[in-house]
Protein backbone atom coordinates (compact mmCIF):
# COMPACT_ATOMS: atom_id res chain seq x y z
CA UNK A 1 -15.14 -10.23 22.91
CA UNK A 2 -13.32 -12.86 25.19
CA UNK A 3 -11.11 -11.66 27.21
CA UNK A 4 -8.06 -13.62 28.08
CA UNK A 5 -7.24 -13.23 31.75
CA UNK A 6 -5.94 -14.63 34.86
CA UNK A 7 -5.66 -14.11 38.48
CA UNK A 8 -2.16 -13.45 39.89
CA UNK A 9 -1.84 -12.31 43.54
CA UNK A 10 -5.28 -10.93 43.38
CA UNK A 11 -5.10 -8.69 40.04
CA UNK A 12 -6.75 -9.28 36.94
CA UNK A 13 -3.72 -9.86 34.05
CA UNK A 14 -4.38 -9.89 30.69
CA UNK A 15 -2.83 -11.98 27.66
CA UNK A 16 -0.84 -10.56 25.18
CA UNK A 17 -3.69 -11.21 22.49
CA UNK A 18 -5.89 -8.93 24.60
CA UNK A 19 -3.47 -6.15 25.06
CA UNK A 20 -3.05 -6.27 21.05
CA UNK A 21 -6.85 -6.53 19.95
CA UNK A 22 -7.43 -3.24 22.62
CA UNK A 23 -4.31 -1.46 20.86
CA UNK A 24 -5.01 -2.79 17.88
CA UNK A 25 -8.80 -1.55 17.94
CA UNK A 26 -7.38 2.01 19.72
CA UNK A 27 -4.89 2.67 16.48
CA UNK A 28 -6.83 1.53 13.58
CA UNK A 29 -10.17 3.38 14.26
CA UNK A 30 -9.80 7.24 15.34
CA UNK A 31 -13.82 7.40 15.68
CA UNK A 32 -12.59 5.42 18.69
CA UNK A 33 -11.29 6.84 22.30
CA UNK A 34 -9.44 5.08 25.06
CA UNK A 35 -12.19 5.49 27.17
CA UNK A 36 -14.84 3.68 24.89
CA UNK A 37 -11.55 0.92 24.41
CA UNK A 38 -11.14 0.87 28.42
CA UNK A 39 -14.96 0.74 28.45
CA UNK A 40 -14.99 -2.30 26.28
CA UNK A 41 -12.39 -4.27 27.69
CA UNK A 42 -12.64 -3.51 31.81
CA UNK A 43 -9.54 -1.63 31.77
CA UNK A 44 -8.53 1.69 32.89
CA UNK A 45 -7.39 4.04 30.61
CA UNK A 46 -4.18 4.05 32.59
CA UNK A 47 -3.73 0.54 31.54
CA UNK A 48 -4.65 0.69 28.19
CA UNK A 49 -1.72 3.73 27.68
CA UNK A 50 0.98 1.73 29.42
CA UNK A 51 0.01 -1.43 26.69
CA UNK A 52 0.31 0.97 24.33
CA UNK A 53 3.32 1.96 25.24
CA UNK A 54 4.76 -1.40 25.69
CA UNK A 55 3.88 -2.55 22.87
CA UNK A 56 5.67 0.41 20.78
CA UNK A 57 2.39 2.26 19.46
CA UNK A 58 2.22 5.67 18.75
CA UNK A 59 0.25 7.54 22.21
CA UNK A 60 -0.70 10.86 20.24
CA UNK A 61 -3.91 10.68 18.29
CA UNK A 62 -2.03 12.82 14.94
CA UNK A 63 0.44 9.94 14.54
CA UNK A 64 -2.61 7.11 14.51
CA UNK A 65 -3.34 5.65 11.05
CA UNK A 66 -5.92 7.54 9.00
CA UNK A 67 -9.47 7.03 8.67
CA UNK A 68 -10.29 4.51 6.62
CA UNK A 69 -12.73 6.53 4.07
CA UNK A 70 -9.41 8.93 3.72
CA UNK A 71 -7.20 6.51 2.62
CA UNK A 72 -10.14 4.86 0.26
CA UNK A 73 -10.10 8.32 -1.23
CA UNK A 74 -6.85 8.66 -1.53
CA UNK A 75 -6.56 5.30 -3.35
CA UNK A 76 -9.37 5.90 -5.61
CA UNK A 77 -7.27 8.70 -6.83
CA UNK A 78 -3.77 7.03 -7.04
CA UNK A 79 -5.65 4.57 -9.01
CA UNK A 80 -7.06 6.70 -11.70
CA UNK A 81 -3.63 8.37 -11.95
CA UNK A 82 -2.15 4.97 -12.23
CA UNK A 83 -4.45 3.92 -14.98
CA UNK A 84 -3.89 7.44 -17.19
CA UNK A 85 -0.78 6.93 -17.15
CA UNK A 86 -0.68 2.58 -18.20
CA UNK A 87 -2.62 3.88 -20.80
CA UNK A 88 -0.76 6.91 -21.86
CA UNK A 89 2.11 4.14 -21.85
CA UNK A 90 0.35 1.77 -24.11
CA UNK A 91 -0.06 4.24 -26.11
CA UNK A 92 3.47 5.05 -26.69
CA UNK A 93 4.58 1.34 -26.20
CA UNK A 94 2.18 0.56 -29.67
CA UNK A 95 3.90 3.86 -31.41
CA UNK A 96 7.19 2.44 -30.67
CA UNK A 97 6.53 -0.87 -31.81
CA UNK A 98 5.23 1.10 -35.24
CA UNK A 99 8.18 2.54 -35.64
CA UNK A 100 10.26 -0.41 -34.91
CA UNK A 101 8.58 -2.02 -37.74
CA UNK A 102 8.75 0.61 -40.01
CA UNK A 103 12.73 0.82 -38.86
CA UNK A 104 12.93 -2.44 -39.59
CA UNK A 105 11.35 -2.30 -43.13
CA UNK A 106 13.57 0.69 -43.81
CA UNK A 107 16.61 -1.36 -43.14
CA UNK A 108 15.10 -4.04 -45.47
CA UNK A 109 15.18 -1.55 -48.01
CA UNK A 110 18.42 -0.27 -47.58
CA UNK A 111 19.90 -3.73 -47.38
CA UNK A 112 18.44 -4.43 -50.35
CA UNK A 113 19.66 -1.75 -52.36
CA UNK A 114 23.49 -1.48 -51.19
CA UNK A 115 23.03 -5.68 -52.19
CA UNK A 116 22.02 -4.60 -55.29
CA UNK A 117 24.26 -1.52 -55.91
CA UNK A 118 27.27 -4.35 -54.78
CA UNK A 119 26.56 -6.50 -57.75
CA UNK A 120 26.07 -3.85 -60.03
CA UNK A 121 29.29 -2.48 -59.37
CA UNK A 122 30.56 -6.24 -59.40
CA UNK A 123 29.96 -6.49 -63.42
């Protein structure tokens, strides 16, 4: 990985990209420790807290995103709940559409007869 860095006054600085990517990689991955981050960058693990910190991300390991098989799992089974239950609501959207349609014939029918029972009662 490139690092972007300069020189100022005889200290290695670091662009804001880096600081991000090494937080970034820190946060998303909890396989990972600073040390192996500080490791891969050339960074202390001094440094690497005080970019976390600056850049608003959360220092204790418990408040990190999850692992990423976790949350897989955890979508695998939101996803089968989510698909019971479109189909359970198929299911009830075709009954209602049944009776709808046998509403509306029934309505037919009545229509129907009070036409007919007006013209008989007409004569």
């Amino acid at each position: 990985m490139g690092n972007s860095t300069t020189k100022v006054d005889g200290r290695v600085r670091f662009s804001a990209t880096t600081k991000k990517a090494a937080c970034d990689m820190y946060i998303t991955d909890q396989a990972i420790t600073r040390q192996m981050v500080a490791d891969k960058f050339g960074i202390t693990t001094r440094s690497l807290s005080d970019w976390l910190r600056d850049g608003g991300y959360p220092l204790k390991r418990t408040l990190r995103k999850p692992l990423p098989q976790k949350v897989s799992k955890v979508l695998r089974r939101d996803m089968r709940i989510v698909k019971r239950e479109n189909g359970d609501l198929k299911y009830q959207i075709i009954n209602l559409k049944g009776k709808i349609e046998d509403l509306k014939e029934s309505r037919r029918g009545i229509t129907e007869l009070v036409q007919y029972l007006a013209k008989e009662l007409t004569q």
